[in-house]
N, C-alpha and C. Protein backbone atom coordinates (compact mmCIF):
# COMPACT_ATOMS: atom_id res chain seq x y z
N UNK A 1 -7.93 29.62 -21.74
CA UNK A 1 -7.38 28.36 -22.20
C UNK A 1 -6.11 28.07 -21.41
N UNK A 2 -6.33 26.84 -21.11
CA UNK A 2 -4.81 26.19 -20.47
C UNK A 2 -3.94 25.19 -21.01
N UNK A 3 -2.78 25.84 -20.83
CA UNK A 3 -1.64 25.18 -21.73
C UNK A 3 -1.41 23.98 -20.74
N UNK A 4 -0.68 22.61 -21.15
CA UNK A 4 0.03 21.87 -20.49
C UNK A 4 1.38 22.36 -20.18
N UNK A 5 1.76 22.50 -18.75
CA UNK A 5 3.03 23.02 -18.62
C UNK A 5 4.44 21.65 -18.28
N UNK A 6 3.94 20.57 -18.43
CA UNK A 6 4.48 19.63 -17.88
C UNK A 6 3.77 18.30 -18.21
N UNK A 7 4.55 17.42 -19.04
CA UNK A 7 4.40 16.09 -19.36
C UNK A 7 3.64 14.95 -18.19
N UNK A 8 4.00 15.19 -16.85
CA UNK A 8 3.84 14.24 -16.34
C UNK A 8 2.48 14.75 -15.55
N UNK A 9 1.19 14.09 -14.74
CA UNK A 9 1.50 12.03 -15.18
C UNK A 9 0.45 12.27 -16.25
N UNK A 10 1.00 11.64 -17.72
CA UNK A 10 0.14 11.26 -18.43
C UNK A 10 0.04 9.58 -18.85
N UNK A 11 -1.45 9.49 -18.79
CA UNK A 11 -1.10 7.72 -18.61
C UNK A 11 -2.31 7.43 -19.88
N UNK A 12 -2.04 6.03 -20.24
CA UNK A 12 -2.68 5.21 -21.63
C UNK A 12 -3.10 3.91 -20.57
N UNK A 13 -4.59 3.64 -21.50
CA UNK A 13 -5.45 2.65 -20.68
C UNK A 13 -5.33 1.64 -21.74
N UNK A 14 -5.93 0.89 -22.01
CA UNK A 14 -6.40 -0.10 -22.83
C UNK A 14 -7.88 -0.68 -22.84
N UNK A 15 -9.08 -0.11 -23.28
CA UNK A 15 -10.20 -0.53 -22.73
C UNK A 15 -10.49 -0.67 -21.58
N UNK A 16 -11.11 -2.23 -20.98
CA UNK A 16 -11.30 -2.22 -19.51
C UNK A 16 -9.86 -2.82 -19.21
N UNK A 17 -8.63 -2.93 -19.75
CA UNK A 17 -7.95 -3.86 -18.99
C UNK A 17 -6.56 -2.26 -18.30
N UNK A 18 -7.43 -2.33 -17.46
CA UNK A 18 -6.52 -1.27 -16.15
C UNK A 18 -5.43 -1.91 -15.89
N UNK A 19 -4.85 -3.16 -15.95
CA UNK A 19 -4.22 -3.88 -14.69
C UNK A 19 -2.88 -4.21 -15.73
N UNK A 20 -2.56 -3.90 -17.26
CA UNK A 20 -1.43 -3.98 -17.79
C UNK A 20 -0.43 -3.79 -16.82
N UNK A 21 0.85 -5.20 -17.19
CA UNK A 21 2.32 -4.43 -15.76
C UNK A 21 2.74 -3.67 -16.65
N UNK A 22 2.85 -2.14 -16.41
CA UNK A 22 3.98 -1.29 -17.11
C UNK A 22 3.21 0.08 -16.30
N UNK A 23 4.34 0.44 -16.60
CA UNK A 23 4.41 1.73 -15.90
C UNK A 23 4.99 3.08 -16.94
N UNK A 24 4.43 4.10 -17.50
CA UNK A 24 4.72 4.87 -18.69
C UNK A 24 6.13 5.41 -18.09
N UNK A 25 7.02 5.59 -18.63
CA UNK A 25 8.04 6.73 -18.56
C UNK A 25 7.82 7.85 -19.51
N UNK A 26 7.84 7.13 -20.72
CA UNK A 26 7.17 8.54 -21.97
C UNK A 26 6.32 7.98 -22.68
N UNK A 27 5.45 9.07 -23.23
CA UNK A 27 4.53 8.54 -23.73
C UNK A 27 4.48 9.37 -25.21
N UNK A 28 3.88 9.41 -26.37
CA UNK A 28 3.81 9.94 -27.25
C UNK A 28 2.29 9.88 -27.98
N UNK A 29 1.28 11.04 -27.82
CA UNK A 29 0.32 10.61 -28.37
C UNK A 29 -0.25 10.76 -29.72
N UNK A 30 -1.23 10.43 -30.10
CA UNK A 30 -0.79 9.86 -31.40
C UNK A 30 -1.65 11.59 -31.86
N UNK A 31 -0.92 11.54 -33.62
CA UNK A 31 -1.33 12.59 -34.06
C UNK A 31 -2.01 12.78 -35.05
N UNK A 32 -2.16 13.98 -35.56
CA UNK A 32 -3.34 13.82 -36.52
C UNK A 32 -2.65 14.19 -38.16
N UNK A 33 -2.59 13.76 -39.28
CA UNK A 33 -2.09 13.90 -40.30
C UNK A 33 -2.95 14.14 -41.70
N UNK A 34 -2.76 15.30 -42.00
CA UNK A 34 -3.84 15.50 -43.60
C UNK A 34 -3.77 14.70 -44.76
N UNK A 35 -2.51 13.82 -44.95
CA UNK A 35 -2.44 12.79 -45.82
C UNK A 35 -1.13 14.12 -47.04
N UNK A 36 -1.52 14.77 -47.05
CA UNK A 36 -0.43 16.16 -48.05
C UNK A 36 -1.21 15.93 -48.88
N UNK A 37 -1.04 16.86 -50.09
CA UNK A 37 -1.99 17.18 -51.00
C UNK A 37 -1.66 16.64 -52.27
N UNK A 38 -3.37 17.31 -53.25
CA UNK A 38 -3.47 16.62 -54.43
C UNK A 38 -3.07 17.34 -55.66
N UNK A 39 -1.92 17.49 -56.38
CA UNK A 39 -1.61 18.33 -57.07
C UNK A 39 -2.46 18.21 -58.35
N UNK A 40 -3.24 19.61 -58.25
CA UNK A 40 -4.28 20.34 -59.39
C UNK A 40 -3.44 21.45 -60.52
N UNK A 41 -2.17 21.15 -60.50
CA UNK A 41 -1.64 21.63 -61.94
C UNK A 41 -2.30 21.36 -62.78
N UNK A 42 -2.42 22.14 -64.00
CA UNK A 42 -3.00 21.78 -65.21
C UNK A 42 -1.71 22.71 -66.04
N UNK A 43 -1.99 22.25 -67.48
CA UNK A 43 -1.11 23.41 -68.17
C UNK A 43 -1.84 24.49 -68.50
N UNK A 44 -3.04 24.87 -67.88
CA UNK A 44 -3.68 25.60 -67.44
C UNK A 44 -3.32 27.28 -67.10
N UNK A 45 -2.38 26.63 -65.90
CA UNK A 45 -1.50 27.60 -65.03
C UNK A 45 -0.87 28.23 -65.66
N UNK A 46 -0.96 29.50 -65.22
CA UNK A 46 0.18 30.61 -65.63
C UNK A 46 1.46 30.67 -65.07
N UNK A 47 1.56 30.66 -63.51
CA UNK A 47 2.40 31.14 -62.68
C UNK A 47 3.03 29.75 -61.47
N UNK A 48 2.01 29.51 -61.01
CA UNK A 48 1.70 28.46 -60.03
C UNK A 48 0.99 27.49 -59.96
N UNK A 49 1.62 26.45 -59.09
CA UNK A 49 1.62 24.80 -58.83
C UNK A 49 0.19 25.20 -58.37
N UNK A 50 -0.61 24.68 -58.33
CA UNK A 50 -2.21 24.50 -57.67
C UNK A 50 -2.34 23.53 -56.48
N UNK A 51 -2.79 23.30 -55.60
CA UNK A 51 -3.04 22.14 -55.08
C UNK A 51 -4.08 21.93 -54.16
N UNK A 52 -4.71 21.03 -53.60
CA UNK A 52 -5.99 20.89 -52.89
C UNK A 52 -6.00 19.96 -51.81
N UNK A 53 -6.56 20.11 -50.51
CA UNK A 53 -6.35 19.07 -49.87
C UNK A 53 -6.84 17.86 -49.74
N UNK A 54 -6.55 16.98 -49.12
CA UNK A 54 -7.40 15.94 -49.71
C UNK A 54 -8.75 15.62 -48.46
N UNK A 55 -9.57 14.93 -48.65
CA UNK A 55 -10.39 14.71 -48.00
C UNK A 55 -10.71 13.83 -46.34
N UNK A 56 -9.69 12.83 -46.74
CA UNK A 56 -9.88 11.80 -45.32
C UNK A 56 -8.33 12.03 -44.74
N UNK A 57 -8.48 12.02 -43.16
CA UNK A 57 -7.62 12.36 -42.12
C UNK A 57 -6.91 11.05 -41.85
N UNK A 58 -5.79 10.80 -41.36
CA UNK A 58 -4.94 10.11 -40.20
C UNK A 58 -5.18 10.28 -38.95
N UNK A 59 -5.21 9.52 -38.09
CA UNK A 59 -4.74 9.56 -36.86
C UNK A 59 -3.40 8.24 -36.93
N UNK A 60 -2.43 9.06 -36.21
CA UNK A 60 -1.14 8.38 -36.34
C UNK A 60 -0.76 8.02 -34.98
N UNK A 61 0.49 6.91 -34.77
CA UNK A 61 0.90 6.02 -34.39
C UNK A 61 0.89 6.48 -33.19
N UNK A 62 0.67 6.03 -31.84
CA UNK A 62 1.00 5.81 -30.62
C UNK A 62 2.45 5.46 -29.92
N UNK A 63 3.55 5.93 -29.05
CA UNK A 63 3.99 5.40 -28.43
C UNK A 63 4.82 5.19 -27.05
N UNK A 64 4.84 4.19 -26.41
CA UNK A 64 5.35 4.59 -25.14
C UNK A 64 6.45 3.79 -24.82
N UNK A 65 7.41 4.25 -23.98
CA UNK A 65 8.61 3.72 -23.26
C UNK A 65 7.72 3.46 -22.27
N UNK A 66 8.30 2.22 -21.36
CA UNK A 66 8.01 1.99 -20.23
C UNK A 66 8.48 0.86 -19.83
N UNK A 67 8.44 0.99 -18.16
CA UNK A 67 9.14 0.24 -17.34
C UNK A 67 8.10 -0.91 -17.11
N UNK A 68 8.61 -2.02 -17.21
CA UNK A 68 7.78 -3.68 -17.47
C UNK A 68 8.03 -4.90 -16.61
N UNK A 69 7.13 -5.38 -16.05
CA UNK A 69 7.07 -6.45 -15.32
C UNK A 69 7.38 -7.83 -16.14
N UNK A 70 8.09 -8.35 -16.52
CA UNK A 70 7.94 -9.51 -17.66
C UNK A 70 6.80 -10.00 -17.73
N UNK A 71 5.93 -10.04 -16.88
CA UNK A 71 4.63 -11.04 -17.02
C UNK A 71 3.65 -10.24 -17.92
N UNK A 72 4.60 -9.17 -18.47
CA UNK A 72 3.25 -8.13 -19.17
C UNK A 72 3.26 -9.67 -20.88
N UNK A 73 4.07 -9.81 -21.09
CA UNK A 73 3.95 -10.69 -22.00
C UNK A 73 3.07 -11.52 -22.65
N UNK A 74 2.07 -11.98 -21.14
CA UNK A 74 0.84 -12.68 -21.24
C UNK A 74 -0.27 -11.34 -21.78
N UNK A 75 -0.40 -10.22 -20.96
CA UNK A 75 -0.89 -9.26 -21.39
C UNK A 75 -0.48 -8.77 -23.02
N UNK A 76 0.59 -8.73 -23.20
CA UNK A 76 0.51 -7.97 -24.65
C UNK A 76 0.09 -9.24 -25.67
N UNK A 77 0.23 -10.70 -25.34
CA UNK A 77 -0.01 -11.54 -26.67
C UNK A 77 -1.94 -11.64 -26.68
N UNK A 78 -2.10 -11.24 -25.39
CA UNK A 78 -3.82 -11.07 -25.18
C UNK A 78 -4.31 -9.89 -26.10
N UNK A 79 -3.60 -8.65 -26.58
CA UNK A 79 -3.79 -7.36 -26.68
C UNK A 79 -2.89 -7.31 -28.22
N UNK A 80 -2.24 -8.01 -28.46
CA UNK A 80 -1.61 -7.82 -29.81
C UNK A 80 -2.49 -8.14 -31.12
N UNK A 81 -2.97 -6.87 -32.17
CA UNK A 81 -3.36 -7.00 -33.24
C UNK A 81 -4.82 -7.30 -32.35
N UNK A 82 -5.64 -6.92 -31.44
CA UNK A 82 -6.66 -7.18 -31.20
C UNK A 82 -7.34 -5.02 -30.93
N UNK A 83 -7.90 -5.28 -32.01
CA UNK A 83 -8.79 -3.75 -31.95
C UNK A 83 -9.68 -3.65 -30.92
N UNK A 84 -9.38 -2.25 -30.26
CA UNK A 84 -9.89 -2.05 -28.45
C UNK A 84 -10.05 -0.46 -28.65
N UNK A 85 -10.67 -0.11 -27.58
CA UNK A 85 -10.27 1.40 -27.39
C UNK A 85 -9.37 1.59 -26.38
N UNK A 86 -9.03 2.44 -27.15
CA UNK A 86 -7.60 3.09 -26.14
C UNK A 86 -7.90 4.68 -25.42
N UNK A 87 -7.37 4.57 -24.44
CA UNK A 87 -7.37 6.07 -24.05
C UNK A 87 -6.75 7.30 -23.48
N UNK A 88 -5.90 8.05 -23.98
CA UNK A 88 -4.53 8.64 -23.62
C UNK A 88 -5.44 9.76 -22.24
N UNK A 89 -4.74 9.66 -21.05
CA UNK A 89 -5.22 10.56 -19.98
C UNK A 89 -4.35 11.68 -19.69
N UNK A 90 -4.56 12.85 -20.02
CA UNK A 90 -3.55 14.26 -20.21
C UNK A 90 -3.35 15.07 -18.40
N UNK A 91 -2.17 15.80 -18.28
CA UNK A 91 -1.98 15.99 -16.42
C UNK A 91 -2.64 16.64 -16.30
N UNK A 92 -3.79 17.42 -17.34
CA UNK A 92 -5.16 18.30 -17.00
C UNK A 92 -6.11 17.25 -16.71
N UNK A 93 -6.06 16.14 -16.97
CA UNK A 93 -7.02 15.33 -16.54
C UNK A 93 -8.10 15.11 -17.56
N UNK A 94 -7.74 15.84 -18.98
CA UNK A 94 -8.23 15.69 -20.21
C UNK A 94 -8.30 14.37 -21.08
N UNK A 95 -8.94 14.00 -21.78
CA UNK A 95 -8.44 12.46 -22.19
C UNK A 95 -8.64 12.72 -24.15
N UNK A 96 -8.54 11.59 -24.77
CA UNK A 96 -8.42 11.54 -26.10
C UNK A 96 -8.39 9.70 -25.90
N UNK A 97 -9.80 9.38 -26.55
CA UNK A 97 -10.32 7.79 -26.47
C UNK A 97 -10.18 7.70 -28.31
N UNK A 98 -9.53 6.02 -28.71
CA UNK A 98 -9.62 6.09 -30.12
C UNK A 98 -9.16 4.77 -29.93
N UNK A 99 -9.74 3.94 -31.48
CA UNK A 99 -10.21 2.74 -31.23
C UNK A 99 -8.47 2.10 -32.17
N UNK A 100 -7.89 0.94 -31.50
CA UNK A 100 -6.69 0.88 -31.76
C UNK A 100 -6.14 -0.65 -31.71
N UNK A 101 -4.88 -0.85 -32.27
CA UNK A 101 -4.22 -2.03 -31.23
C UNK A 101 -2.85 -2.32 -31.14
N UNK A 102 -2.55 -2.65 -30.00
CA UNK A 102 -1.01 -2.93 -29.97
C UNK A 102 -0.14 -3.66 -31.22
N UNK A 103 0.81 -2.75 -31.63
CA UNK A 103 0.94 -3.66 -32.83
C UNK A 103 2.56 -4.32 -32.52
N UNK A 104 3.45 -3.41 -31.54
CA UNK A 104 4.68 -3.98 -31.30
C UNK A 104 4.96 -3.87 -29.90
N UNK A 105 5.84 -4.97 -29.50
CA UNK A 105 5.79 -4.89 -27.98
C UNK A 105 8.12 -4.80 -28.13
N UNK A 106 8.57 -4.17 -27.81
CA UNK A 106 9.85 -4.10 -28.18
C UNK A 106 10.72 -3.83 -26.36
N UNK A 107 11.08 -4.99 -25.79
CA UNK A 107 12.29 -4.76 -24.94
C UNK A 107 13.23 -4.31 -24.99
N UNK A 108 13.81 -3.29 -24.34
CA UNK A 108 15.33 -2.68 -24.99
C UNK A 108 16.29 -3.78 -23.81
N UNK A 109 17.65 -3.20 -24.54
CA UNK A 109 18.77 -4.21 -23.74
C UNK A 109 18.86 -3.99 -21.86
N UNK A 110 19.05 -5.11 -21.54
CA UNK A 110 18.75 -4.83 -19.91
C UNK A 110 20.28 -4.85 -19.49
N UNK A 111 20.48 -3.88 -18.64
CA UNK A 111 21.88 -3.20 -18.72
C UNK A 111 21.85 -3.14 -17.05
N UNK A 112 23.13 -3.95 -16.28
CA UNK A 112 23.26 -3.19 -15.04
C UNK A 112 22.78 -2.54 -14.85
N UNK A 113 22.63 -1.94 -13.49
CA UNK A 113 22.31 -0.72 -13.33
C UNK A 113 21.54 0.71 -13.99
N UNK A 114 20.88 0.21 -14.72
CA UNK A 114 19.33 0.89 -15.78
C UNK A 114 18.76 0.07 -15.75
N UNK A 115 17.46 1.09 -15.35
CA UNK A 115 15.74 0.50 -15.32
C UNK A 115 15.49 0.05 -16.74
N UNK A 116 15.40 -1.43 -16.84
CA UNK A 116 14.84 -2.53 -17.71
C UNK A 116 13.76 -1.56 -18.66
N UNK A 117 13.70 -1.25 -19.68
CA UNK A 117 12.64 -0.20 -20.52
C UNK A 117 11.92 -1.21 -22.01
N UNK A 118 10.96 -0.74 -22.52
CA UNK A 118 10.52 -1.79 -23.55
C UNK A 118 9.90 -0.62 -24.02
N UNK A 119 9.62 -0.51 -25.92
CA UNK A 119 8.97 -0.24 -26.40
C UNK A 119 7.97 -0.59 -26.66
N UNK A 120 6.77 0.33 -26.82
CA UNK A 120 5.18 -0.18 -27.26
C UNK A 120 4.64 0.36 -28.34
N UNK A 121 4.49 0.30 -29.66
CA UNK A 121 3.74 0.85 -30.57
C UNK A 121 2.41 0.50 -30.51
N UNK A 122 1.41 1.86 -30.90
CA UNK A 122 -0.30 1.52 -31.01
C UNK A 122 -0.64 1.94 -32.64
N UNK A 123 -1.17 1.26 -33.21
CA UNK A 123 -1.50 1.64 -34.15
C UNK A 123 -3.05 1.61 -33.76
N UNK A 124 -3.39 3.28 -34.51
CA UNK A 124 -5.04 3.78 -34.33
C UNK A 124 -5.89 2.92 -35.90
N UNK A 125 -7.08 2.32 -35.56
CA UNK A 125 -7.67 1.89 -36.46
C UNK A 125 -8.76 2.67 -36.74
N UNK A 126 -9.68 3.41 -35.82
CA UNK A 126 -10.48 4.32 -35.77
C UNK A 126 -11.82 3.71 -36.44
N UNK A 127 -12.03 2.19 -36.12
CA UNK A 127 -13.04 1.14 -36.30
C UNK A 127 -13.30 0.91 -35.02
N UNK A 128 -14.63 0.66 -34.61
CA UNK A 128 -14.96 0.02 -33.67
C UNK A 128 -14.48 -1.20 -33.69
N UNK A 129 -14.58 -2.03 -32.46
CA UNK A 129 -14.26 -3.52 -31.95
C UNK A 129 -15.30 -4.53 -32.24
N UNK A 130 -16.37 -4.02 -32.86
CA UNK A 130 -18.11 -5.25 -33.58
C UNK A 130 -17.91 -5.53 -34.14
N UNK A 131 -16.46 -5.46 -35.27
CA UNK A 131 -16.58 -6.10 -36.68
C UNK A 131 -17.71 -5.41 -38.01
N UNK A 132 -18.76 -3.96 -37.09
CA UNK A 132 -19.04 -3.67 -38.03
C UNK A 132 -18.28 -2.42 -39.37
N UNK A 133 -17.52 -2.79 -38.72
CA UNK A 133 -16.61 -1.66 -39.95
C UNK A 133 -16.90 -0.08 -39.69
N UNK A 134 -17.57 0.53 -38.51
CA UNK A 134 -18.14 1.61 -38.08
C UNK A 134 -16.77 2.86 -37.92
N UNK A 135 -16.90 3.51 -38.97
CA UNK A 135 -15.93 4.50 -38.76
C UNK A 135 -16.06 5.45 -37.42
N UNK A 136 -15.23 5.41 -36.85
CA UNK A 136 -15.24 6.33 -35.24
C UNK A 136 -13.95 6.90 -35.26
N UNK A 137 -14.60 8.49 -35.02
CA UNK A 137 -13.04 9.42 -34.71
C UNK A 137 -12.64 9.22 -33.49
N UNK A 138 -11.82 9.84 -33.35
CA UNK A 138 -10.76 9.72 -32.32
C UNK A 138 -11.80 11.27 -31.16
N UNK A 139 -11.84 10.86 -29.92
CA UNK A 139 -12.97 11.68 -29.07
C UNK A 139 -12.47 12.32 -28.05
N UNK A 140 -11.85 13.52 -27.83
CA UNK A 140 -11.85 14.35 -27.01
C UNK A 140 -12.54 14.96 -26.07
N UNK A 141 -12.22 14.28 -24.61
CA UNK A 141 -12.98 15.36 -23.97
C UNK A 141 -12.10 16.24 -22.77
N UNK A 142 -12.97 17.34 -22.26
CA UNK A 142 -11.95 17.83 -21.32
C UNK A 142 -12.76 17.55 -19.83
C-alpha cells in the first residue's frame, strides 16, 4: 500500500466542463461522516450509556482555494446549485467521482502584491443528475 507523501497536484473536475478558469492552490476533499450515534439507554442499564450506530452515511463538504480568472463567474452562475459529477484527481493518479454542486463561489480581498484567491464550496448530493432521485455513492478508483 501507498501512502500519499505530498498534496500536490491534486486537481477537481466538474463533469465534462474541463475548461473552468481556476487553478487549485488547496484543495480539501470531501469526507465521509457516520452521522454519531443513537443513544439505546434504557433504565435497563446497570453500568453504561448503550449506543448504536446509525444506519445512513454523509459524504461531506468539498473545498478549494484557488487562483481565478474573473470570467470564471460566467462559469460558476452556469454550475451554481446545478447537480453534476464531480471528480477529485489524487498525485497517485487515484480519483474519487461523486455527484454534487457548487454551492458558494467566495472571492477573498485582492491585496497588492498577493495572488487574487476565491473560495469554492461543493456540496455532495450523492443523486444522480436525471432527476431520478437514484441514490449513488461516492466511487473510488485507483
Amino acid at each position: 500500500m501507498a501512502y500519499l507523501t505530498d498534496g500536490h497536484p491534486t486537481t477537481l473536475t466538474f463533469g465534462e466542463n474541463t475548461n473552468v478558469l481556476f487553478r487549485v492552490k488547496e484543495l480539501t476533499p470531501p469526507g465521509i461522516d457516520g452521522g454519531g450515534s443513537i443513544d439505546t439507554t434504557t433504565m435497563n442499564n446497570a453500568t453504561w450509556r448503550t449506543f448504536m450506530p446509525k444506519a445512513l452515511k454523509t459524504l461531506t463538504e468539498a473545498s478549494l482555494t484557488v487562483q481565478y480568472d474573473p470570467a470564471i463567474y460566467d462559469d460558476i452562475l452556469t454550475m451554481l446549485q446545478v447537480n453534476q459529477e464531480i471528480t477529485v484527481t489524487f498525485p497517485d493518479d487515484s480519483t474519487l467521482a461523486f455527484w454534487g454542486w457548487v454551492d458558494k463561489f467566495s472571492p477573498e480581498r485582492l491585496v497588492e502584491g498577493e495572488m487574487p484567491t476565491a473560495s469554492i464550496t461543493i456540496v455532495p448530493s450523492n443523486m444522480d443528475g436525471d432527476n431520478s432521485n437514484a441514490e449513488i455513492a461516492p466511487d473510488y478508483n485507483t
